[in-house]
N, C-alpha and C. Protein backbone atom coordinates (compact mmCIF):
# COMPACT_ATOMS: atom_id res chain seq x y z
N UNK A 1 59.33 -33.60 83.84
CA UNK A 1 59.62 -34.96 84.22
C UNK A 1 59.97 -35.77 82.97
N UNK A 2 61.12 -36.24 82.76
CA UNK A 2 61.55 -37.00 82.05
C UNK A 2 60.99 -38.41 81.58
N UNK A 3 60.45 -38.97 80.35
CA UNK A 3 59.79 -39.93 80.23
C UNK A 3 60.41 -41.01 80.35
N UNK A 4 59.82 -42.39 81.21
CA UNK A 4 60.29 -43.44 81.17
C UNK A 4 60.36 -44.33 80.15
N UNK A 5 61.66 -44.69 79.62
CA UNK A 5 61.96 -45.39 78.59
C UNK A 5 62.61 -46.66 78.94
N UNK A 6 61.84 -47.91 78.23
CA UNK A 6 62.75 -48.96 78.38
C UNK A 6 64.20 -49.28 78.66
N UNK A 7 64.63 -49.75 79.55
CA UNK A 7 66.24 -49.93 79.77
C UNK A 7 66.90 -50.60 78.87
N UNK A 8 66.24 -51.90 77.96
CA UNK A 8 66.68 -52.15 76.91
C UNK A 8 66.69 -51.48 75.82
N UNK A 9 66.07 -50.54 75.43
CA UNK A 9 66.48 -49.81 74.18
C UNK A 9 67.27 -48.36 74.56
N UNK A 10 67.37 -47.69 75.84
CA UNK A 10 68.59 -47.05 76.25
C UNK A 10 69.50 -47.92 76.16
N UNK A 11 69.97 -48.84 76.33
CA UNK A 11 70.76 -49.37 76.09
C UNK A 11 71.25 -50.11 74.76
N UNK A 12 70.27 -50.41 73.64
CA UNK A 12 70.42 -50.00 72.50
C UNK A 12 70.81 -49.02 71.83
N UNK A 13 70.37 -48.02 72.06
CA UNK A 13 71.20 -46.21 71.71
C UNK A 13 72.04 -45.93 72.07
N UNK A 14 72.33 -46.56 73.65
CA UNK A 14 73.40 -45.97 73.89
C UNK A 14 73.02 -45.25 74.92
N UNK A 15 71.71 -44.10 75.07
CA UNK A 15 72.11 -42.96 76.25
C UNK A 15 70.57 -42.77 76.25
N UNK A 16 69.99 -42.24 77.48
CA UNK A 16 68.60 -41.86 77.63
C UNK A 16 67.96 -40.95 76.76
N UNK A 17 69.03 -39.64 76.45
CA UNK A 17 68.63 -38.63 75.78
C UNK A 17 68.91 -39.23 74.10
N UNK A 18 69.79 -39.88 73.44
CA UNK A 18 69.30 -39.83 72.34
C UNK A 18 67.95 -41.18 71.91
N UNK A 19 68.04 -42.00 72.97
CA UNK A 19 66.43 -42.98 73.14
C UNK A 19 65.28 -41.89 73.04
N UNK A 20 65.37 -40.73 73.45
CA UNK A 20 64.43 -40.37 74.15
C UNK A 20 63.79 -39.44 72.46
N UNK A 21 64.93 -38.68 72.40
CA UNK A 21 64.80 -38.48 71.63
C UNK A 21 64.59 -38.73 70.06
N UNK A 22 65.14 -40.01 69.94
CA UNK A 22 64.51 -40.83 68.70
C UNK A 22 62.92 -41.16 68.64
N UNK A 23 62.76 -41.63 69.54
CA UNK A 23 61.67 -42.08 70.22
C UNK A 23 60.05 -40.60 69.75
N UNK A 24 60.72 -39.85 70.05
CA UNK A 24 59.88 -38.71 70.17
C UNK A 24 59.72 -38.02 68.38
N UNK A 25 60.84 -38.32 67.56
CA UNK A 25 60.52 -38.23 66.30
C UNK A 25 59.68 -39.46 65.92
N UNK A 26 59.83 -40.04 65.86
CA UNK A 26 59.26 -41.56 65.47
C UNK A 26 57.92 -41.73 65.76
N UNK A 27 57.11 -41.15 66.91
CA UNK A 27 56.15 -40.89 67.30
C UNK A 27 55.46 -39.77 66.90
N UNK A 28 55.98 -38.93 65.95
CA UNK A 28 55.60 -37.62 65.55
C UNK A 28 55.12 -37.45 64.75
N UNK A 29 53.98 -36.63 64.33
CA UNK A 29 53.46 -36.63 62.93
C UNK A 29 53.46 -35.57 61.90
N UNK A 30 54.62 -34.95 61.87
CA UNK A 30 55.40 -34.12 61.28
C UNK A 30 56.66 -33.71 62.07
N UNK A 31 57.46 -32.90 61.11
CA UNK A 31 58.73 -32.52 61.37
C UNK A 31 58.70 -31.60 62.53
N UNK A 32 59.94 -32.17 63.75
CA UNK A 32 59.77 -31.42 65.28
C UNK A 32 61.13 -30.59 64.92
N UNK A 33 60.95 -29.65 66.16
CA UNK A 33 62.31 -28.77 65.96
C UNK A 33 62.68 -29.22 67.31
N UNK A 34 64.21 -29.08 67.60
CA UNK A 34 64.90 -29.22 68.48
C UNK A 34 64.86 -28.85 70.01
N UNK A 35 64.17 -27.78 70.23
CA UNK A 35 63.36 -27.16 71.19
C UNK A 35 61.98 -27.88 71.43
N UNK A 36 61.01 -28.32 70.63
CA UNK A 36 60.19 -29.11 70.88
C UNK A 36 60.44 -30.58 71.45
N UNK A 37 61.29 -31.00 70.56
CA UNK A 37 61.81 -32.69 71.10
C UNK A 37 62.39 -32.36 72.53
N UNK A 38 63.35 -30.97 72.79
CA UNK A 38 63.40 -30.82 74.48
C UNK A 38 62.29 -31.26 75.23
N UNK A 39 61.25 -30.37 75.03
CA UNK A 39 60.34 -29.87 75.89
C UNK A 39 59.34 -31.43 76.03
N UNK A 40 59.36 -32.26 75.19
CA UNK A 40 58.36 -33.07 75.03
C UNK A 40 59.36 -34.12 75.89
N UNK A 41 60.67 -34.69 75.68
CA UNK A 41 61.54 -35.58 76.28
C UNK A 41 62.27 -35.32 77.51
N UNK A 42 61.24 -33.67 78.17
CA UNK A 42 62.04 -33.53 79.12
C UNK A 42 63.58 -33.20 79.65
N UNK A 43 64.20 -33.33 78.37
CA UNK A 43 65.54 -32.88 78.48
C UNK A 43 66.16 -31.46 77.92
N UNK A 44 67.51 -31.02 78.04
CA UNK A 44 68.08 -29.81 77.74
C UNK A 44 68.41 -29.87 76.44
N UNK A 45 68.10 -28.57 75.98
CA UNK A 45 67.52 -28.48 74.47
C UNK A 45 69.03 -28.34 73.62
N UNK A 46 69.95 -27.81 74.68
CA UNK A 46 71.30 -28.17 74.25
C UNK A 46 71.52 -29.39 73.77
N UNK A 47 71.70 -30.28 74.63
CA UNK A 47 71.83 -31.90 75.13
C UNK A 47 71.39 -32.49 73.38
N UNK A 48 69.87 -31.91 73.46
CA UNK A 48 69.16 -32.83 71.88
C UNK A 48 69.20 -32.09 70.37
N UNK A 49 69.81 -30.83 70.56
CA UNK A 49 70.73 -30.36 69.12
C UNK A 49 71.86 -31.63 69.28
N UNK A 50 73.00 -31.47 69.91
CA UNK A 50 73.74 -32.30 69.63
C UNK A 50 73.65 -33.55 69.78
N UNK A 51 72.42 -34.26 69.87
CA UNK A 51 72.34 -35.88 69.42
C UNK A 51 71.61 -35.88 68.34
N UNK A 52 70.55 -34.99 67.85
CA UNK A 52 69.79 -34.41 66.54
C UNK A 52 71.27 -34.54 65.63
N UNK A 53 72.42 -33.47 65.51
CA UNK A 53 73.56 -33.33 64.91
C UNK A 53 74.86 -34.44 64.93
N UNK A 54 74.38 -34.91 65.45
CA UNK A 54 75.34 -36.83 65.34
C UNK A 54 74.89 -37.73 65.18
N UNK A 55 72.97 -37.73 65.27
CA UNK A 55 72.60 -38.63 64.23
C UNK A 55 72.01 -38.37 62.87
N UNK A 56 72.26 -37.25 62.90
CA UNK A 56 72.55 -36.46 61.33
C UNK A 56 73.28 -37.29 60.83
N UNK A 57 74.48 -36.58 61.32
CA UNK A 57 76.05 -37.31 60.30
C UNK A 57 75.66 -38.77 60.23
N UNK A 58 75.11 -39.79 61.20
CA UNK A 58 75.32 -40.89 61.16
C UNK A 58 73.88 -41.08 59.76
N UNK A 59 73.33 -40.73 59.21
CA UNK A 59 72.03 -40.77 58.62
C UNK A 59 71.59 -40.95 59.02
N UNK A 60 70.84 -40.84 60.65
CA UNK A 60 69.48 -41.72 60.92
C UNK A 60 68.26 -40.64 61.03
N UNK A 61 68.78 -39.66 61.07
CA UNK A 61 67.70 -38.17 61.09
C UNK A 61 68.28 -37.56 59.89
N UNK A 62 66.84 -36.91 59.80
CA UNK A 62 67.28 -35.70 58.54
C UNK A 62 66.49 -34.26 58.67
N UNK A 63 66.86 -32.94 58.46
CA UNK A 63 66.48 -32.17 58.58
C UNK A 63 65.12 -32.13 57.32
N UNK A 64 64.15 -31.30 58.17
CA UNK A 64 62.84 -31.31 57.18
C UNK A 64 61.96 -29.84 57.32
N UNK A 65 61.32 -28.74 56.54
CA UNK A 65 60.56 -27.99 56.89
C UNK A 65 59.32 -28.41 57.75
N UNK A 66 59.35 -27.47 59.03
CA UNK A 66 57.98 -27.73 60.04
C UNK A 66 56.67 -26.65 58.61
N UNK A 67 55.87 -26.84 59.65
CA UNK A 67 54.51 -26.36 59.34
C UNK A 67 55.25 -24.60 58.94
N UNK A 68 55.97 -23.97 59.95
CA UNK A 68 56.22 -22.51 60.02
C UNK A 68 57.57 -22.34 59.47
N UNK A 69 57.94 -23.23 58.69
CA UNK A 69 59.38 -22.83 57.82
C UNK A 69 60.13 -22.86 58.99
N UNK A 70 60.65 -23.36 59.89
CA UNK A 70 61.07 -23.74 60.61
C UNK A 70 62.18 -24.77 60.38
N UNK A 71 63.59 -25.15 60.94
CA UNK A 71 64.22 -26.54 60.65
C UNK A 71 63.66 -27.37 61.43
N UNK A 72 63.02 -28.68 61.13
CA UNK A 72 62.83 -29.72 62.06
C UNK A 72 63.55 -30.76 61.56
N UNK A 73 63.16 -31.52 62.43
CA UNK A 73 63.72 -33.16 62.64
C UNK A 73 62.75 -34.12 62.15
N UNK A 74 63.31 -35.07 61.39
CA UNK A 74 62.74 -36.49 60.70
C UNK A 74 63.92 -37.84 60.91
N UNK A 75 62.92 -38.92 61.37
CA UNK A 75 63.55 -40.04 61.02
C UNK A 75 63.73 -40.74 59.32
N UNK A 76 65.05 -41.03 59.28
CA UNK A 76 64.92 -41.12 57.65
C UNK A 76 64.78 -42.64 57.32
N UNK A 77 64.86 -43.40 58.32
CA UNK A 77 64.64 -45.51 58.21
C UNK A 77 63.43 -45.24 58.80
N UNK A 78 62.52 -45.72 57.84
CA UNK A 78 60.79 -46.32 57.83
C UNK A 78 60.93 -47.64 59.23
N UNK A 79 62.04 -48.53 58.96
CA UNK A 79 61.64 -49.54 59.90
C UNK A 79 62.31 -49.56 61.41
N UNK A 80 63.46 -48.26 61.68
CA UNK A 80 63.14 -47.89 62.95
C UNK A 80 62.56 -46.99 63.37
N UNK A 81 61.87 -46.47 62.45
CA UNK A 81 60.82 -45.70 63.19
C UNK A 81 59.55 -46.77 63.75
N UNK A 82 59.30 -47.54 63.39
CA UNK A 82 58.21 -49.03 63.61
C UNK A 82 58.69 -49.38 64.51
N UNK A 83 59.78 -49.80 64.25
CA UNK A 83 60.59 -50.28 65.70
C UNK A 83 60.34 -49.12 66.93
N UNK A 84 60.77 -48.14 66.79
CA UNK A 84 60.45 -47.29 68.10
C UNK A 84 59.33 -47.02 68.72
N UNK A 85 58.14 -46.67 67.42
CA UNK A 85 56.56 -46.96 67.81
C UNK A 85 55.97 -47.95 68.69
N UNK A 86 56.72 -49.03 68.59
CA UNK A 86 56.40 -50.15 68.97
C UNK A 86 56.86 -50.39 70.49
N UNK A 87 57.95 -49.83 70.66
CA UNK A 87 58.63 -49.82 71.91
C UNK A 87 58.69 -48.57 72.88
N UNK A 88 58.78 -47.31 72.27
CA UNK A 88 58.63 -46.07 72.95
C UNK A 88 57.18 -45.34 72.82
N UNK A 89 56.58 -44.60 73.49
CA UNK A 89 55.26 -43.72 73.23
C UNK A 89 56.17 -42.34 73.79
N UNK A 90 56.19 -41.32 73.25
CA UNK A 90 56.61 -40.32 73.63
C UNK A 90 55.82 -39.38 72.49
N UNK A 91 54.97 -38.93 73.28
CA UNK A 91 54.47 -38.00 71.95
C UNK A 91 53.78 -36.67 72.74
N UNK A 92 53.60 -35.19 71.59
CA UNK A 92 53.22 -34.39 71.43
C UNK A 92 51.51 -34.12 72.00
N UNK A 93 51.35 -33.45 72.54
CA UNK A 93 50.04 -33.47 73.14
C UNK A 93 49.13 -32.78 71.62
N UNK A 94 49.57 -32.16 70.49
CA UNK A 94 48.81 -32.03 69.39
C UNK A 94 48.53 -32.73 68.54
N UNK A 95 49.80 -33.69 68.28
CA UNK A 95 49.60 -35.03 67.68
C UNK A 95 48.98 -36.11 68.41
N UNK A 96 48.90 -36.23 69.74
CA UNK A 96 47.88 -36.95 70.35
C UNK A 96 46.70 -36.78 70.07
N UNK A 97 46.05 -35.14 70.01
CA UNK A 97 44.81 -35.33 69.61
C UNK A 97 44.17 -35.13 68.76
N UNK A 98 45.36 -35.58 67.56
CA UNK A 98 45.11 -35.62 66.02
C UNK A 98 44.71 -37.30 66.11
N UNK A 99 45.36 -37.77 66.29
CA UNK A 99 45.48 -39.39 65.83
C UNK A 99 44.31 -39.69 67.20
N UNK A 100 43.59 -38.89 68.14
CA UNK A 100 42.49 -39.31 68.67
C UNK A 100 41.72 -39.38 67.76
N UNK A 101 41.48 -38.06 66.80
CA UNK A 101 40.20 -37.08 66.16
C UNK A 101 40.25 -38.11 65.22
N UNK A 102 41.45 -38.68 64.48
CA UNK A 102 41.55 -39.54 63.61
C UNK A 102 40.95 -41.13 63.45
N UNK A 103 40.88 -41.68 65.10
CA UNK A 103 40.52 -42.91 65.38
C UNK A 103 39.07 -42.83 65.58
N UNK A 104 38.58 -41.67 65.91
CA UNK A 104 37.16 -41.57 66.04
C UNK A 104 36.37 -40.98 64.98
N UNK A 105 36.87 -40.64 63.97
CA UNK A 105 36.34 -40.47 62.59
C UNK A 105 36.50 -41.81 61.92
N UNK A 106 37.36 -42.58 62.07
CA UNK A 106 37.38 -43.87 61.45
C UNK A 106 36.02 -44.58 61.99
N UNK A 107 35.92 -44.60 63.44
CA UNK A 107 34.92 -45.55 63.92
C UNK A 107 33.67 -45.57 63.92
N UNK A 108 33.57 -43.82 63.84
CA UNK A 108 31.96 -43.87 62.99
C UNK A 108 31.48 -43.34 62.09
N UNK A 109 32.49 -43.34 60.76
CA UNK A 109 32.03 -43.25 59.66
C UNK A 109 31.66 -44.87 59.07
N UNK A 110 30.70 -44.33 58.19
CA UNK A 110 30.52 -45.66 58.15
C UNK A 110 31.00 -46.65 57.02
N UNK A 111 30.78 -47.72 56.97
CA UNK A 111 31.88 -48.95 56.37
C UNK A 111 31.32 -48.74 54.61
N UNK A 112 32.07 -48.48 54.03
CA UNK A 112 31.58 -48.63 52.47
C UNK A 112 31.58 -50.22 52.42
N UNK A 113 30.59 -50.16 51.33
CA UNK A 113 30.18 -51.22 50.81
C UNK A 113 30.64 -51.54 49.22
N UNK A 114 31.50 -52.47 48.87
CA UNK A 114 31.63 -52.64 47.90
C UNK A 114 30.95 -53.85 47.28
N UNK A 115 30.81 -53.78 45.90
CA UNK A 115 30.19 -54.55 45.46
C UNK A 115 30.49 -55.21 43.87
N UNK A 116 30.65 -56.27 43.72
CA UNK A 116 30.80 -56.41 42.16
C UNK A 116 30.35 -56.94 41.56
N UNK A 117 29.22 -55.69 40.72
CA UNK A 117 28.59 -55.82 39.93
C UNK A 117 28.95 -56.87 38.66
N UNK A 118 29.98 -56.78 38.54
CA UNK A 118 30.55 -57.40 36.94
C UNK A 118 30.01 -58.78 37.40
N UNK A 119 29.89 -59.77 38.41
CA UNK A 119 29.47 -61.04 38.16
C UNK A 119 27.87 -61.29 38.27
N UNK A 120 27.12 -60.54 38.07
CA UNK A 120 25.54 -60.89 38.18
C UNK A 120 25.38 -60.13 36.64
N UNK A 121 25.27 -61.50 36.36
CA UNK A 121 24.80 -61.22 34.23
C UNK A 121 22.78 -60.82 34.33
N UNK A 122 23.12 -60.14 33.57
CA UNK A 122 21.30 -59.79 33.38
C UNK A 122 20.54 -60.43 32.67
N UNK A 123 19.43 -61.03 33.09
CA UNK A 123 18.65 -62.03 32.28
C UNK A 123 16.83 -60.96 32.77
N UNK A 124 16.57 -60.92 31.79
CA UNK A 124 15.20 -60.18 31.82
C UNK A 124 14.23 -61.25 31.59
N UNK A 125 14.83 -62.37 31.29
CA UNK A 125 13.48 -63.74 31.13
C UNK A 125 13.37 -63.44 32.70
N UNK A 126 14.19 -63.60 33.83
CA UNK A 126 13.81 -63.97 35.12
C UNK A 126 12.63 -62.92 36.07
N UNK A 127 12.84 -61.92 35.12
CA UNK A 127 11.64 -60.95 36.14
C UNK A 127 10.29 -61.31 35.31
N UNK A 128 9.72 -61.23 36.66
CA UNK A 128 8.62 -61.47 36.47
C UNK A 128 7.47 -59.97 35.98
N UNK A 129 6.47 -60.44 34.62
CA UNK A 129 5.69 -59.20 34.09
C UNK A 129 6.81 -58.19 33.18
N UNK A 130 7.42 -58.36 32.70
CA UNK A 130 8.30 -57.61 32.02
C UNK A 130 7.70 -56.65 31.52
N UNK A 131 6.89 -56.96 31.32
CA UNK A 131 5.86 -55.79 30.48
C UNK A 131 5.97 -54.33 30.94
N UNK A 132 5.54 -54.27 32.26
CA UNK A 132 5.30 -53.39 33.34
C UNK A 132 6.45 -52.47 33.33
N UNK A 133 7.45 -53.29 33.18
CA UNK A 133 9.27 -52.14 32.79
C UNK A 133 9.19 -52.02 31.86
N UNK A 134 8.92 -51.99 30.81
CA UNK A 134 9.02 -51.67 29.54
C UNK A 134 8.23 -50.66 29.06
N UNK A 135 8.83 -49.42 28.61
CA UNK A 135 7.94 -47.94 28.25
C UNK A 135 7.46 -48.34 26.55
N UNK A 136 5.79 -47.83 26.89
CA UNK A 136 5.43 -48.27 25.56
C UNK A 136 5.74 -46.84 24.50
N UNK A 137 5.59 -47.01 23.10
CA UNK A 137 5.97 -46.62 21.61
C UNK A 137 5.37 -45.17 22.07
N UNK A 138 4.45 -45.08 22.42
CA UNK A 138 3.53 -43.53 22.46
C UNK A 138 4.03 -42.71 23.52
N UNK A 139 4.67 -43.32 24.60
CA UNK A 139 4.75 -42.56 25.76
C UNK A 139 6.72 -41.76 25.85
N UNK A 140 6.93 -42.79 24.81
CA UNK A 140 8.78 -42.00 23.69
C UNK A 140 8.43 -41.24 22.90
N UNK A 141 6.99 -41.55 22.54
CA UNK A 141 6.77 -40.10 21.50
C UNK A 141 6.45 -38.68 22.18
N UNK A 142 5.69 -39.02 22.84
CA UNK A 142 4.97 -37.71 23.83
C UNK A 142 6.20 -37.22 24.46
N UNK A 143 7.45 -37.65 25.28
CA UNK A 143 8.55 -37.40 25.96
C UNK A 143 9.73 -36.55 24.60
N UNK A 144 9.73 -37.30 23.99
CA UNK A 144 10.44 -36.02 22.56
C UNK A 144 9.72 -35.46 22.03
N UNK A 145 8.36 -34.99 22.04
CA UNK A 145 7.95 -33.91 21.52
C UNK A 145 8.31 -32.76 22.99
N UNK A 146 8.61 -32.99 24.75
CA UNK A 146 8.49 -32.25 24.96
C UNK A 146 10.09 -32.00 25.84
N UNK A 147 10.56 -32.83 24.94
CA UNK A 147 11.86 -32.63 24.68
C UNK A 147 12.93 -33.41 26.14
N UNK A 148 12.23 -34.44 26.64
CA UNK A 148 12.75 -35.20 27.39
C UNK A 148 13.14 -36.06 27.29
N UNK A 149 13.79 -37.30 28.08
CA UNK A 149 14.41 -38.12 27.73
C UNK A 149 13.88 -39.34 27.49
N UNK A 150 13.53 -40.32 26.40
CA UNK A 150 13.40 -40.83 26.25
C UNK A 150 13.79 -42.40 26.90
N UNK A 151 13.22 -43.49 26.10
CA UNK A 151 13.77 -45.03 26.48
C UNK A 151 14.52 -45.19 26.32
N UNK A 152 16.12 -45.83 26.79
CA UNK A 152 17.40 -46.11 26.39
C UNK A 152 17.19 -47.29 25.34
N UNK A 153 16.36 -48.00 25.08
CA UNK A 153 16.21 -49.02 24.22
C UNK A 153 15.29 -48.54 22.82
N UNK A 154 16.19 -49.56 22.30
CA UNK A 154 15.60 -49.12 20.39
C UNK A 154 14.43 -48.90 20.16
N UNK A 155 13.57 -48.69 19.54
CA UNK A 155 12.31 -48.29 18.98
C UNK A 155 12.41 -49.82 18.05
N UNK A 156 13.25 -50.74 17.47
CA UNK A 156 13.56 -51.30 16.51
C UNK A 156 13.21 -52.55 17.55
N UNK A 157 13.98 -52.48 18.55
CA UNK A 157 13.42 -54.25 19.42
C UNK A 157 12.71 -54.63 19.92
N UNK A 158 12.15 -53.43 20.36
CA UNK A 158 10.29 -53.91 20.56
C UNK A 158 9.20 -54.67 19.65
């Protein structure tokens, strides 16, 4: 069954089958072969080589390696492909349930948190007991004799 496509943008293209078929690259999330864009647009696989091969010549497709070394099909204008997204859904039942798997890994992973540090200056007057953070002289000695890591602060500013 042939997908229903807006009458205004068949009529922008020009013809059902090359709507249909634009439509179906544009929606794709990698390079289709000519036999696939049939099978997905419902039409004769004859029919969409030769609108694939005249909107070749015209630049609006370009040939691209599939996954299997294969020739496929690419839209080569970024902004009618947006344009067609926007107006056609014709898509691949594998790329459908990529860009599912995709929307539902977005939604519950969870939200990083950024933070910037660079504007909170450090003031050690403000904590309270300072003392208590501060590793005393004997307990840097005992830690390098047994060969651990010591206080990041001088022995000299204490």
């Amino acid at each position: 069954m042939p997908p229903k496509i807006d009458p205004s943008v068949v009529a922008l293209f020009g013809s059902q089958t090359r709507a249909a078929t634009l439509g179906a690259l544009a929606n794709a999330g990698q390079p289709l072969t000519a036999y696939r864009v049939a099978k997905v647009t419902g039409t004769q696989v004859i029919k969409v080589i030769t609108e694939l091969r005249r909107l070749e010549q015209a630049g609006v497709v370009a040939t691209a390696p599939t996954d299997r070394g294969r020739t496929g099909w690419v839209l080569s204008d970024r902004s009618l492909q947006d344009f067609l997204q926007r107006r056609v859904r014709i898509v691949w039942a594998a790329d459908f349930g990529r860009e599912i798997d995709r929307r539902i890994a977005r939604r519950t992973s969870p939200r990083r948190l950024r933070i910037d540090l660079s504007r909170f200056v450090p003031s050690p007057e403000s904590v309270p007991n300072r003392e208590e953070f501060t590793r005393s002289p004997e307990k840097d000695r005992i830690l390098a004799r047994a060969g651990l890591r010591t206080s990041r602060r001088n022995s000299a500013s204490r």
